[in-house]
Protein backbone atom coordinates (compact mmCIF):
# COMPACT_ATOMS: atom_id res chain seq x y z
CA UNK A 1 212.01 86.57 177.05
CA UNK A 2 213.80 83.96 179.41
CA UNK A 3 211.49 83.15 182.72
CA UNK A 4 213.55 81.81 185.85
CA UNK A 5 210.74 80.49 188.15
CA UNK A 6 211.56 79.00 191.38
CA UNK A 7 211.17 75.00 191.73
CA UNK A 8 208.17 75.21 193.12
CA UNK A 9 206.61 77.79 190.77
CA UNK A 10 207.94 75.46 188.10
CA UNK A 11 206.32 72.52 189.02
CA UNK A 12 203.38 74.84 189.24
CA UNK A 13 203.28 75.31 185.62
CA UNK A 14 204.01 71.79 184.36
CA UNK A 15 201.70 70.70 186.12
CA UNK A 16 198.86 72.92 184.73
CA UNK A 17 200.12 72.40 180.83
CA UNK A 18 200.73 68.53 181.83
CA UNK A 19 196.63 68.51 183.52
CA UNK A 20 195.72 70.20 180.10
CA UNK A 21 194.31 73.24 181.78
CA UNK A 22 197.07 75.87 179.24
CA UNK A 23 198.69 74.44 175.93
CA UNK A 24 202.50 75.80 177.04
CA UNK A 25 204.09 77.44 179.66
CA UNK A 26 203.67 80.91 178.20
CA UNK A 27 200.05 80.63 177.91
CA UNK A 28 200.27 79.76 182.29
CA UNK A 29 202.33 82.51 182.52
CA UNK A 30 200.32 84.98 180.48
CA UNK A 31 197.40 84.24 182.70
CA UNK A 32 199.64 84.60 185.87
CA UNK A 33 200.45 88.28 184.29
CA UNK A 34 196.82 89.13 183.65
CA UNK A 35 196.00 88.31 187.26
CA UNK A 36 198.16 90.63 188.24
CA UNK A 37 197.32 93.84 186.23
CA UNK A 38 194.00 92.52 187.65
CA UNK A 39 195.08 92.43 190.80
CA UNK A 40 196.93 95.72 190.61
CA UNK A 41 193.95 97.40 189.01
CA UNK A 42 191.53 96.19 192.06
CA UNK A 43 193.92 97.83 194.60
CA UNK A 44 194.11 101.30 192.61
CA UNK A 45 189.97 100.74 192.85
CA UNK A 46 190.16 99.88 196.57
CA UNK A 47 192.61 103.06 197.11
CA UNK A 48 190.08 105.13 195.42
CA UNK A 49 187.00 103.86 197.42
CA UNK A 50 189.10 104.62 200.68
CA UNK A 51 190.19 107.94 199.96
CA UNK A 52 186.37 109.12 199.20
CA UNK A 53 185.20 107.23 202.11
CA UNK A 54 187.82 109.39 203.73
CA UNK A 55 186.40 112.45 202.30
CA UNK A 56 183.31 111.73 203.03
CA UNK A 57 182.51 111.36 199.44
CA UNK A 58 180.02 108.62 199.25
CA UNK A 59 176.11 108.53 199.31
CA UNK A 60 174.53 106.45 202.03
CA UNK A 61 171.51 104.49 201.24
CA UNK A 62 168.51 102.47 202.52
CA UNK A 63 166.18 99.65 201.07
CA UNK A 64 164.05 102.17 199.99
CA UNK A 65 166.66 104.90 198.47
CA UNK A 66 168.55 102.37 197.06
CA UNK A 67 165.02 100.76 195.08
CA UNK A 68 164.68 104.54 193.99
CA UNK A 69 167.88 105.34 192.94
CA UNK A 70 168.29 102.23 190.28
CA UNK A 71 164.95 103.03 189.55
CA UNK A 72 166.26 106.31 188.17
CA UNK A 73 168.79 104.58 186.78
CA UNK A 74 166.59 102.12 184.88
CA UNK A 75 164.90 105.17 183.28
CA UNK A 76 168.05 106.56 182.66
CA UNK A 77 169.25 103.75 180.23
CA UNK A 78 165.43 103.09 178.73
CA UNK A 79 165.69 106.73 177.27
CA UNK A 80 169.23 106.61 175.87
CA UNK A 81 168.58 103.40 174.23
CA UNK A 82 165.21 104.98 172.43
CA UNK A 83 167.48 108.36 171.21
């Protein structure tokens, strides 16, 4: 696949295969990609969290809820790693 960067995005990416942070300019670009789908993967979660917050679907807790609740949690994954 041919890339057209812009100047500066160019200089961008010689500049981090010249400092000897990627071996070639795919390798920067491949990372520049994967930041993306991360990117784009964090927003879907972040649309997600707002529309339950929306609909009110969301537990509220307090120091001592919370302590309980990972308690419970704790057991949880102690008894499925002994079956």
């Amino acid at each position: 696949m041919s890339q057209s960067l812009s100047p500066e995005n160019e200089a961008y990416v010689d500049g981090q295969v010249a400092g000897g942070l990627f071996a070639s300019r795919d390798e920067v670009i491949d990372a520049g990609v994967a930041l993306l789908r991360k990117r784009e993967a964090l927003v879907q979660r972040l649309q997600e969290s707002r529309r339950q917050l929306d609909n009110g679907e969301f537990v509220d807790f307090d120091d001592d809820s919370l302590s309980a609740h990972f308690e419970k949690l704790k057991a949880k994954a102690a008894a499925r790693s002994q079956s």
